[in-house]
Protein backbone atom coordinates (compact mmCIF):
# COMPACT_ATOMS: atom_id res chain seq x y z
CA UNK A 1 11.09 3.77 4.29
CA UNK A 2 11.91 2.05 1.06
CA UNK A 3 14.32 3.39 -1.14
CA UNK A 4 17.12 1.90 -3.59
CA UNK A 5 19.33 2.42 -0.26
CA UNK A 6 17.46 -0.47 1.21
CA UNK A 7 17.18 -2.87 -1.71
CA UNK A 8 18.96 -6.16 -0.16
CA UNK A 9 16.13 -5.89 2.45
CA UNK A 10 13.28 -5.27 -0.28
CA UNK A 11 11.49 -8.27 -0.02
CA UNK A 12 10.90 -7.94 3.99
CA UNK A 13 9.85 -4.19 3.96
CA UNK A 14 6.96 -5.00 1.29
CA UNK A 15 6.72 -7.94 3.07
CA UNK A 16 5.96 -5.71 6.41
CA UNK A 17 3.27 -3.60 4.43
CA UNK A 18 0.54 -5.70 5.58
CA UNK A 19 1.22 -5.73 9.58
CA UNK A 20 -1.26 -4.12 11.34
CA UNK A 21 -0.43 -0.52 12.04
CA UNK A 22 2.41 -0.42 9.79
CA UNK A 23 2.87 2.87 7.11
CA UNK A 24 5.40 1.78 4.54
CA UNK A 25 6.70 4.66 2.62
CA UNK A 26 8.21 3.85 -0.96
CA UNK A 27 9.43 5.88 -3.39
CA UNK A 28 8.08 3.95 -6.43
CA UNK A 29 6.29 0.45 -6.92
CA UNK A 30 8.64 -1.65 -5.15
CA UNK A 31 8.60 -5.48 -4.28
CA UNK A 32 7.33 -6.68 -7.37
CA UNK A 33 7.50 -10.25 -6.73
CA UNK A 34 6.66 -9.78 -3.28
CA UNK A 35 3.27 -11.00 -1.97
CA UNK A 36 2.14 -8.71 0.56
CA UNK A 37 -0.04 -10.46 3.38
CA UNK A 38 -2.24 -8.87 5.89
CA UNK A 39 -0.46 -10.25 9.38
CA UNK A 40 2.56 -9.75 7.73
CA UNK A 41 4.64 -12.49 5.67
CA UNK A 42 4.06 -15.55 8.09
CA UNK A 43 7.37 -17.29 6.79
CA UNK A 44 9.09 -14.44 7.24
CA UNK A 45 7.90 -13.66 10.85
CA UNK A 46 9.06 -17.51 11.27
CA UNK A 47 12.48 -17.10 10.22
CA UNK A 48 13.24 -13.71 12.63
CA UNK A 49 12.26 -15.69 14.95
CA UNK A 50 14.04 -18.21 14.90
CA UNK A 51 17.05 -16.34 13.82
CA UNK A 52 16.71 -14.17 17.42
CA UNK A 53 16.26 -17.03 18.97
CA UNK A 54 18.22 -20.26 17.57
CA UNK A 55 18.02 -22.05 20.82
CA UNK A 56 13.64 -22.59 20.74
CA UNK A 57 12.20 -24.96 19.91
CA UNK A 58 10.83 -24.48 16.27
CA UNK A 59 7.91 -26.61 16.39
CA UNK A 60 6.64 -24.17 19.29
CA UNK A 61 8.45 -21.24 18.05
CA UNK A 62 6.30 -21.46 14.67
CA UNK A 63 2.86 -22.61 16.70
CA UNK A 64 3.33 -19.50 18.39
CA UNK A 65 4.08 -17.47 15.59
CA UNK A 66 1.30 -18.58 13.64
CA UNK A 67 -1.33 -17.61 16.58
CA UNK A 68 0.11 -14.03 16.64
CA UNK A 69 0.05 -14.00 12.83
CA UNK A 70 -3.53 -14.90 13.00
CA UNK A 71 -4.30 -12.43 15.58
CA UNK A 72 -3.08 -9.77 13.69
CA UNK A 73 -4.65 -10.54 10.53
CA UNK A 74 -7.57 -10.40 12.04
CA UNK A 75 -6.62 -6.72 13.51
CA UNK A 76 -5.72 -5.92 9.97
CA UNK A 77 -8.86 -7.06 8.35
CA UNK A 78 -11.13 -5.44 10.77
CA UNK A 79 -9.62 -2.42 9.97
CA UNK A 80 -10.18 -2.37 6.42
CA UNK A 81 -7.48 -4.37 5.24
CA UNK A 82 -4.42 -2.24 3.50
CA UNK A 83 -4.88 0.86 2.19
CA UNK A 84 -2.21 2.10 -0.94
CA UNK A 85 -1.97 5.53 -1.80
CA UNK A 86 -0.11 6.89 -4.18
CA UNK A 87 1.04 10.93 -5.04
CA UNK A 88 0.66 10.75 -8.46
CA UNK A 89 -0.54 8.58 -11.66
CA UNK A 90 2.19 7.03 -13.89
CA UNK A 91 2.51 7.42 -17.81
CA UNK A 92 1.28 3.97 -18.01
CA UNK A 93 -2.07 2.61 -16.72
CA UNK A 94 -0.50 -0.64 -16.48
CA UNK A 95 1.64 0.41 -13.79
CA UNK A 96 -1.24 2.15 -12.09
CA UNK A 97 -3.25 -0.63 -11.99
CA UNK A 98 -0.35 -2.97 -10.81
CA UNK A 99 -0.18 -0.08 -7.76
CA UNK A 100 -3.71 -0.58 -7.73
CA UNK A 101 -3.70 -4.72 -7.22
CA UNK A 102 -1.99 -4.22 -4.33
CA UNK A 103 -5.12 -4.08 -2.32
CA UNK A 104 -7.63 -6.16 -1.77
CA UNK A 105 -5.72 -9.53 -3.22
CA UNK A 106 -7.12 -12.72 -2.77
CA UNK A 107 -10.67 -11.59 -1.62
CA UNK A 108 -9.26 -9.70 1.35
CA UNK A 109 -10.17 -6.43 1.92
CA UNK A 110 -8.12 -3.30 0.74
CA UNK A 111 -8.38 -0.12 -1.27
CA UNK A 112 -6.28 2.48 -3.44
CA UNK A 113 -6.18 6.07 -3.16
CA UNK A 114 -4.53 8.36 -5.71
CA UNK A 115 -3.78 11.90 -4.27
CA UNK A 116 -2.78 14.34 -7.35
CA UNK A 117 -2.61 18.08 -8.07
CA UNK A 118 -4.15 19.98 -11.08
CA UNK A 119 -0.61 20.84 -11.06
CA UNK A 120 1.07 17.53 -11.88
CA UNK A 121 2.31 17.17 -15.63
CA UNK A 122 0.19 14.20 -16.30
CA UNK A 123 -3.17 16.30 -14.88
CA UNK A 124 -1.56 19.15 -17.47
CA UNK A 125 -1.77 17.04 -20.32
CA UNK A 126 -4.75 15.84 -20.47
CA UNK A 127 -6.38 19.63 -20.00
CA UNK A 128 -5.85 20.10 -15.95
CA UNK A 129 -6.87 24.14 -16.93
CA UNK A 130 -10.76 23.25 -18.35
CA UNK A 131 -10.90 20.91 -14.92
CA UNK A 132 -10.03 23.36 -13.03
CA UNK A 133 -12.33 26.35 -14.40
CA UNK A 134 -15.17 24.13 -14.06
CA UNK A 135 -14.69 23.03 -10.40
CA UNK A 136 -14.00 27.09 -9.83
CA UNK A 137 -17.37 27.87 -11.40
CA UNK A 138 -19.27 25.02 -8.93
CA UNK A 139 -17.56 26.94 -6.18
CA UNK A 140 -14.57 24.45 -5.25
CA UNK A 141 -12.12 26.50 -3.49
CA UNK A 142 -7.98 25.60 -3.47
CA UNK A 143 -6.76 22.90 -1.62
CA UNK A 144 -10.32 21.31 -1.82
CA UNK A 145 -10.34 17.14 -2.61
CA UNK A 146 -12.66 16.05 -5.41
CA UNK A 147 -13.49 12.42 -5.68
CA UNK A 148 -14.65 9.79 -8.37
CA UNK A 149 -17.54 7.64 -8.68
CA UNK A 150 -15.21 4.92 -7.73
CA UNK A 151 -14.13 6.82 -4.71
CA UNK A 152 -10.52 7.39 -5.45
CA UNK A 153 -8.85 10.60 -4.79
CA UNK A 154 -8.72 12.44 -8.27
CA UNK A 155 -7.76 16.23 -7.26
C-alpha cells in the first residue's frame, strides 16, 4: 500500500509494481520518476540482496539475481504484462494518460482499466444523467459494466 506514510520507500514500492503476482495499491499517481519493470527493478532486487546478505559474493549474488529476474519477467509477460486500474478519471487528461503510460512501456505488454460510477463528479459534468437514461432504455440494469471500443472500463 502506497500512501504519503510510505514516501521515503516510494521509489521501491513502484518499483515492486511489476513483480509477478504483486497488487500495488496507491492512493494517487505515485513514483513519477520511477521506471516500473516487469521482474521487478533488477538493481534494486541486487542491492536487497546484497544488503541481507553482505558476506556473498556479488559477482554470484547478482548472476543469480539476474536469472530469477529473468524468470519472472517471463512469468509476468506471459501473463499479460501489468495491468493499471484506476477508480476514477482526473480533471486533466494529461494525468490520465500519464496513469495510462504506465502499461505497456517499452513494447512490453500491459493495459489500463478505468473503473468509474455515473455517480462520480467528473461523469456529472459532462451529462452522467442523458448516459444513464440511454443505457436504462437498452435495458442495462444497476451495477452493470459498460465498455469502450478501446476496451477500457467506462461505467
Amino acid at each position: 500500500m502506497l500512501n504519503a506514510r510510505h514516501h521515503e520507500q516510494e521509489a521501491q514500492i513502484v518499483a515492486d509494481a511489476g513483480r509477478y503476482e504483486a497488487v500495488t495499491i496507491a492512493t494517487n499517481m505515485a513514483g513519477r520518476g520511477t521506471h516500473i519493470q516487469l521482474g521487478g527493478n533488477v538493481e534494486m532486487i541486487v542491492m536487497a540482496a546484497l544488503e541481507a546478505n553482505p558476506e556473498a559474493d556479488p559477482v554470484a549474488l547478482r548472476t543469480a539475481e539476474e536469472a530469477k529476474h529473468a524468470e519472472e519477467k517471463k512469468k509476468v509477460i506471459e501473463a499479460g504484462g501489468l495491468c493499471v486500474m484506476a477508480s476514477e478519471r482526473h480533471e486533466s487528461r494529461r494525468i490520465d494518460n500519464q496513469l495510462r503510460g504506465r502499461s505497456g512501456r517499452q513494447g512490453d505488454p500491459g493495459r489500463t482499466c478505468f473503473y468509474l460510477s455515473l455517480e462520480d463528479d467528473l461523469m456529472r459534468i459532462f451529462g452522467s444523467e442523458r448516459l444513464d437514461k440511454v443505457l436504462s432504455s437498452l435495458g442495462m440494469k444497476e451495477g452493470e459494466a459498460t465498455c469502450s471500443p478501446l476496451g477500457e472500463q467506462v461505467a
